[in-house]
Protein backbone atom coordinates (compact mmCIF):
# COMPACT_ATOMS: atom_id res chain seq x y z
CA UNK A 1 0.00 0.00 0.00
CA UNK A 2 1.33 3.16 -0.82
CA UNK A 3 2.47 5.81 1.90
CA UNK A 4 -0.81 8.20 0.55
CA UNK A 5 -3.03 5.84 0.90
CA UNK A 6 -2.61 4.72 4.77
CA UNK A 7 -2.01 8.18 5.42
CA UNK A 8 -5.90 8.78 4.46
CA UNK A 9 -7.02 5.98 6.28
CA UNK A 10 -4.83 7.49 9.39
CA UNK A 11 -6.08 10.91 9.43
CA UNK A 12 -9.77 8.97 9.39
CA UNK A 13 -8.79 7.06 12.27
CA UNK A 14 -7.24 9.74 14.12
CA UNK A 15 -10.77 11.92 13.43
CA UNK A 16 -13.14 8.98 15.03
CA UNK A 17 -10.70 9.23 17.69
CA UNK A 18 -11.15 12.66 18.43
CA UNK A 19 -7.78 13.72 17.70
CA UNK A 20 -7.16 17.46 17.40
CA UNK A 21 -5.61 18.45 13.74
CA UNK A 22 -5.28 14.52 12.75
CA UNK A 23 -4.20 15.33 9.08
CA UNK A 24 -1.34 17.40 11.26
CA UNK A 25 -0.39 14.15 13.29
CA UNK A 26 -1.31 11.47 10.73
CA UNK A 27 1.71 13.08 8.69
CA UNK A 28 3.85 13.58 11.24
CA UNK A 29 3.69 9.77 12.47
CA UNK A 30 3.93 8.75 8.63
CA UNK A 31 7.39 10.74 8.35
CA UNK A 32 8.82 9.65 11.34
CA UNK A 33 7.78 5.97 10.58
CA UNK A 34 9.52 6.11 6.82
CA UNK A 35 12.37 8.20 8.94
CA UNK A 36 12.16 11.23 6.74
CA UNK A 37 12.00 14.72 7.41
CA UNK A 38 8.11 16.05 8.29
CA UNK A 39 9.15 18.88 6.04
CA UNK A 40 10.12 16.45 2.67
CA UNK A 41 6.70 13.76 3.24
CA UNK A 42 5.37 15.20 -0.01
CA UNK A 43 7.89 13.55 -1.89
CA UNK A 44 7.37 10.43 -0.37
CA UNK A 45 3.92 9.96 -0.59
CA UNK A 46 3.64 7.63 -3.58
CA UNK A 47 5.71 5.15 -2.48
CA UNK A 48 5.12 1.87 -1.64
CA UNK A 49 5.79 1.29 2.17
CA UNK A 50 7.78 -1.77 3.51
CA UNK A 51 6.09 -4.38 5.78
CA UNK A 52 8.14 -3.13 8.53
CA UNK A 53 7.27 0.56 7.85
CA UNK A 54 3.83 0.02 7.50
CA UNK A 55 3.25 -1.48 10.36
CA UNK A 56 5.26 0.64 12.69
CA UNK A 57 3.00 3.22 11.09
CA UNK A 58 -0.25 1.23 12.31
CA UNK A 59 1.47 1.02 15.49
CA UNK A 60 1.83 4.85 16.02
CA UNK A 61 -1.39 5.88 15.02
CA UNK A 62 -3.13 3.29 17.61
CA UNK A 63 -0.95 4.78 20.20
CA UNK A 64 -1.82 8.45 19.10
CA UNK A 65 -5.46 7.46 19.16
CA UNK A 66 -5.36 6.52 22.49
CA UNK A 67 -4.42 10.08 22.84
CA UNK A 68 -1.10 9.55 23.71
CA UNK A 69 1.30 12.56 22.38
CA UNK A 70 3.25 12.29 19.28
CA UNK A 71 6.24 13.58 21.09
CA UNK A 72 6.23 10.48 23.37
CA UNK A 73 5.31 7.96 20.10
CA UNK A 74 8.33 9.75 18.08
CA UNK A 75 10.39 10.28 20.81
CA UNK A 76 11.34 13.84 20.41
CA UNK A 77 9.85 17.77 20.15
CA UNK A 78 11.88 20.88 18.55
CA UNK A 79 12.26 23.83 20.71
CA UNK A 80 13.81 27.02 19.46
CA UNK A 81 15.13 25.42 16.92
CA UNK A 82 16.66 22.10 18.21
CA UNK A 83 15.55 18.75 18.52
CA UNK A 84 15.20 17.63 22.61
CA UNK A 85 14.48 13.82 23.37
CA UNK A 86 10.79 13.71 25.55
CA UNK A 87 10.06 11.01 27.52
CA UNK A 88 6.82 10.13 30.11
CA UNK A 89 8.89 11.41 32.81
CA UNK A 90 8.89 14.85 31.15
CA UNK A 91 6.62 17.59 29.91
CA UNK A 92 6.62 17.78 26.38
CA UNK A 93 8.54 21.43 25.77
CA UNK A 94 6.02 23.98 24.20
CA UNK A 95 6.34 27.17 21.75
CA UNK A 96 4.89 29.22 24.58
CA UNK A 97 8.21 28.48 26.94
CA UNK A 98 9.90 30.36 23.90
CA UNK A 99 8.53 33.27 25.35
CA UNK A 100 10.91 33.48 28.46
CA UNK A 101 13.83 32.25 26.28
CA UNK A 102 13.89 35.27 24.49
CA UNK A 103 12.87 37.46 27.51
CA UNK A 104 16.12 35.53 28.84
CA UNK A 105 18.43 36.68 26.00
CA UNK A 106 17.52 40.40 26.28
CA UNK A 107 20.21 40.73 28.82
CA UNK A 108 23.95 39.36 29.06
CA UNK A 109 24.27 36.13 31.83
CA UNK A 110 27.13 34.38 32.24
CA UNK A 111 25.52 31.46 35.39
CA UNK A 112 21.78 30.56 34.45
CA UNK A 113 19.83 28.24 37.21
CA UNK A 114 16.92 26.42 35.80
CA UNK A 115 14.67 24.60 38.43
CA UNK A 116 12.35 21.69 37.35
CA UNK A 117 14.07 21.44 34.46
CA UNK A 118 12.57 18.30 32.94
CA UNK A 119 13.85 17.88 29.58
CA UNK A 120 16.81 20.64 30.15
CA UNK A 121 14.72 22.47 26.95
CA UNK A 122 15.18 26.22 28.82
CA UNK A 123 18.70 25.26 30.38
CA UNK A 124 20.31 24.23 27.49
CA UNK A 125 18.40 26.51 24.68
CA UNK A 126 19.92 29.29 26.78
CA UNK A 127 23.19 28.31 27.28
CA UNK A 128 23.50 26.88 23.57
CA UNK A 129 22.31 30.69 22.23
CA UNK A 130 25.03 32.26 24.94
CA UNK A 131 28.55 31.06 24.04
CA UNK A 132 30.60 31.06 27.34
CA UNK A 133 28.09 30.52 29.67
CA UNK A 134 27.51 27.65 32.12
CA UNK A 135 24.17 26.30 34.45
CA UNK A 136 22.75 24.22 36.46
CA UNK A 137 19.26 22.41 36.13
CA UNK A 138 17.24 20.99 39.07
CA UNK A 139 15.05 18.13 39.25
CA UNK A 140 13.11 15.78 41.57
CA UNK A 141 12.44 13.22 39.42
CA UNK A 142 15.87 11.47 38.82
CA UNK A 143 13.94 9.94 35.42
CA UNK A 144 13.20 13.76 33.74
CA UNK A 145 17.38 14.59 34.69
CA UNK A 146 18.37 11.20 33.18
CA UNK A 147 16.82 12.99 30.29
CA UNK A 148 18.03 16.10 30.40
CA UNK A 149 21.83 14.81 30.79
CA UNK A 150 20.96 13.10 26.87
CA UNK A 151 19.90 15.72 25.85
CA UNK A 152 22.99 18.06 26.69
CA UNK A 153 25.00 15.56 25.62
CA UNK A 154 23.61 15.58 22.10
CA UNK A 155 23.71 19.04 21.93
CA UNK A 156 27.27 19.01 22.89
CA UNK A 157 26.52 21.00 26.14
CA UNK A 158 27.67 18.63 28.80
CA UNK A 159 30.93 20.41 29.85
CA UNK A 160 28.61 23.37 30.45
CA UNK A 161 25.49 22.24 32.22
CA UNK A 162 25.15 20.13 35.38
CA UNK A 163 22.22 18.34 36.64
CA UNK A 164 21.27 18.37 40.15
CA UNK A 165 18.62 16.26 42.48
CA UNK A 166 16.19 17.95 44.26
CA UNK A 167 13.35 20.09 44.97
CA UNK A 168 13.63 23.61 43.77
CA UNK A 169 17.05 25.31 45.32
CA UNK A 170 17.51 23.18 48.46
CA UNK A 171 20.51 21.47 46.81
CA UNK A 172 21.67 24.62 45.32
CA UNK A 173 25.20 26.46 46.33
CA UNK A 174 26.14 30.06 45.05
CA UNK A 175 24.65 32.61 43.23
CA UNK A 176 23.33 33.35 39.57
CA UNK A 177 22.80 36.28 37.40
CA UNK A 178 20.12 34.79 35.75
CA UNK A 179 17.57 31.79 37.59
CA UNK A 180 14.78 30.62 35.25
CA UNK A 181 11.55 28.52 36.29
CA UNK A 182 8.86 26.72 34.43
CA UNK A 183 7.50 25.66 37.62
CA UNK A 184 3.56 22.82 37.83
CA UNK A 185 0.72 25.56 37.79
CA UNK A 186 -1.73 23.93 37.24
CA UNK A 187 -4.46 23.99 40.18
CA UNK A 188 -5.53 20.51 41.38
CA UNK A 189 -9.03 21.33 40.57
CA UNK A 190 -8.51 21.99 36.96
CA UNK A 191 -6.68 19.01 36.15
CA UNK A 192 -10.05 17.25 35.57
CA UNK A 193 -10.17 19.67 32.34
CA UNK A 194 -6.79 18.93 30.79
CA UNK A 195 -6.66 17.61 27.34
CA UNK A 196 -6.24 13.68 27.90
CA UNK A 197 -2.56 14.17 26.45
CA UNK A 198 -1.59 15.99 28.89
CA UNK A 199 -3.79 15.12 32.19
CA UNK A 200 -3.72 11.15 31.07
CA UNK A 201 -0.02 11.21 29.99
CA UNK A 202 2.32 14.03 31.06
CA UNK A 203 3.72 13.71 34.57
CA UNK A 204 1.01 14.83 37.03
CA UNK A 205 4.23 16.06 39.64
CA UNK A 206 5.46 18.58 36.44
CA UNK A 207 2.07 20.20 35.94
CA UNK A 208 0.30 20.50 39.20
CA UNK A 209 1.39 21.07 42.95
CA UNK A 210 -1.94 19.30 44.12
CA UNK A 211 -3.60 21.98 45.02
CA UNK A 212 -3.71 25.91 44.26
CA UNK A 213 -0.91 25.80 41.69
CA UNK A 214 0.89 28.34 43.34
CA UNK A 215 3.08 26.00 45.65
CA UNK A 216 5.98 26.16 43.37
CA UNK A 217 6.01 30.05 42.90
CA UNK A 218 5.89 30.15 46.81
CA UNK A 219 8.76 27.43 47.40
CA UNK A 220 10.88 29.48 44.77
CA UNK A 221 9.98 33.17 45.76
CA UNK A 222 10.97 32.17 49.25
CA UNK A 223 14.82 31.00 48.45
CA UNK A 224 15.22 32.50 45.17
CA UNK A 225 16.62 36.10 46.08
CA UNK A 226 19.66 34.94 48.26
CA UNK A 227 20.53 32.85 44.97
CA UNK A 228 20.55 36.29 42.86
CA UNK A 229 23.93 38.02 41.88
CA UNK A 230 23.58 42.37 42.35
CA UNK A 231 21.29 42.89 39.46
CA UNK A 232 20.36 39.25 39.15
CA UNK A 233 17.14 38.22 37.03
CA UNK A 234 14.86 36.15 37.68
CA UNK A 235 11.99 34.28 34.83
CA UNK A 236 9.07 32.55 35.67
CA UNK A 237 6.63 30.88 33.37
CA UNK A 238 3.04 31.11 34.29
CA UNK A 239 -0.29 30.24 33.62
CA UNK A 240 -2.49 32.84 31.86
CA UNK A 241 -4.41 33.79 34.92
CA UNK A 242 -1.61 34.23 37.46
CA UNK A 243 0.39 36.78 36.54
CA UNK A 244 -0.61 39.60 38.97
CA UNK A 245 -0.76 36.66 41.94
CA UNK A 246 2.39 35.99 41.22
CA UNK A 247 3.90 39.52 40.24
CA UNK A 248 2.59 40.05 43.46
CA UNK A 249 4.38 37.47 45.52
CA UNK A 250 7.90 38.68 43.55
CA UNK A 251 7.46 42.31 45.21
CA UNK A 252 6.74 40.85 48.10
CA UNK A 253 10.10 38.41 48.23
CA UNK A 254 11.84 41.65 48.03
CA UNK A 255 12.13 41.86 43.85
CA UNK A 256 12.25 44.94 42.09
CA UNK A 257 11.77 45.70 38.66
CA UNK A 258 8.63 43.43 38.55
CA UNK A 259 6.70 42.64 34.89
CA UNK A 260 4.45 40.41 33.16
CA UNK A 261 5.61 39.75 29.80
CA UNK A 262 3.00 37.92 27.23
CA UNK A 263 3.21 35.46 24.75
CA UNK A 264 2.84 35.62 20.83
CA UNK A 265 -1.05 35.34 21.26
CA UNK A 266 -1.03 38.08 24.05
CA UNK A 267 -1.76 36.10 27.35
CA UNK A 268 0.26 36.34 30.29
CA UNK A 269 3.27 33.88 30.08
CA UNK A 270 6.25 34.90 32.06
CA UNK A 271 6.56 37.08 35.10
CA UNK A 272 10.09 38.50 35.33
CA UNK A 273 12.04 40.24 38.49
CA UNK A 274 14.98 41.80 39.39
CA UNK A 275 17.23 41.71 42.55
CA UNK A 276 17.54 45.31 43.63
CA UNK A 277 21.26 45.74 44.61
CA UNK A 278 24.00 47.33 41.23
CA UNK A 279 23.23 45.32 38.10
CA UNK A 280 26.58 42.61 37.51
CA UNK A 281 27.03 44.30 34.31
């Protein structure tokens, strides 16, 4: 059977399953299952797939119609322009975490802390666009920093970044110019709501603290500030609807220079801070 047609007869089994934008999936699943780039499918299409092909194909569009996300089936998501390696134990990096990446990169840093780092996708984007610079990402999950160590080593980064155990800066020494955070926000009572590839496969401990979904920014407001250089920055992602909560909880750490910055479609993403004392630059 040729690549076209079990691509139709994907994207129609990807719509009964309720699949948002299953043409969109159906071809990435095809391209990754005849290991071509998403980008050059059209010029596969009338071929004739291999047994083997084929039915990893099958394979992957069962899985993504049990809503599972394609990241997970293909192994892998792009993020500012690289390639990172996703796994259950991680959230699946997402365009909107772009948006304190290049809030990051407005200023010189030469020491960048990233806690919960999961994948390593803010970590390493950051230190991969700043030559000379080194980091540190934090993790509780020993499975998500297993992860992120592949992930700087594929990107050549390992000299440069260190992983750390454990929860938010408690295993932290020293000081940074610049710490960033994409912290679980999500309130426990919203999880119900999640799209089933994220509340059903995404790990729960990466996107909610269990209850108001402002645990993290209090764990990280409260030890953050005596990890800031003079001048020091501080990033945090947030959800659409926290940003004055948690603008609010940066003044009151003793932050200055206190903003919400949005993202490309003009919600609320990142709320960024300042330490007070001369700027290290």
């Amino acid at each position: 059977m040729s690549a076209a047609a079990l691509l139709r007869d994907a994207t129609h089994r990807l719509a009964e399953a309720g699949v948002p934008d299953p043409g969109r999936d159906a071809r990435r699943l095809l391209a990754h299952a005849l290991g071509v780039d998403p980008g050059r499918l059209t010029l596969h299409l009338s071929d004739v797939m291999s047994p083997e092909a084929a039915r990893d194909y099958t394979a992957y569009v069962a899985r993504r119609a049990r809503r599972e996300p394609v990241s997970q089936i293909t192994g892998s998501r792009m993020f500012y322009g690289r390639r990172f390696r996703v796994t259950a134990a991680t959230l699946d990096p997402r365009p909107e975490s772009e948006t304190l990446i290049e809030a990051a990169l407005a200023e010189p840093f030469e020491r960048v802390l990233d806690l919960g780092t999961g994948t390593g996708c803010l970590l390493l984007t950051l230190l991969a666009e700043a030559t000379g610079t080194t980091g540190q990402g934090v993790d509780v999950s020993p499975a998500a920093l297993a992860v992120a160590r592949a992930n700087a080593e594929a990107l050549g980064l390992s000299d440069r970044a260190a992983m750390i155990e454990g929860d938010w800066l408690a295993p932290v020494d020293g000081a940074f110019d610049l710490i960033v955070s994409n912290p679980p926000y999500i309130a426990h009572h919203e999880m119900a709501g999640l799209e089933p590839e994220v509340r059903d496969w995404e790990p729960a401990l990466a996107l909610t603290d269990g209850a108001d979904g402002l645990g993290a920014y209090r764990a990280i407001l409260s030890a953050a500030p005596s990890h800031l250089v003079p001048g020091g920055r501080l990033l945090l992602e947030i959800g659409p609807e926290q940003g004055d909560e948690v603008a609010a909880m940066a003044l009151a750490a003793g932050l200055d220079d206190v903003s919400i910055v949005p993202d490309m479609d003009g919600r609320d993403r990142v709320v960024a801070a300042r330490d007070g004392r001369s700027l290290p630059f």
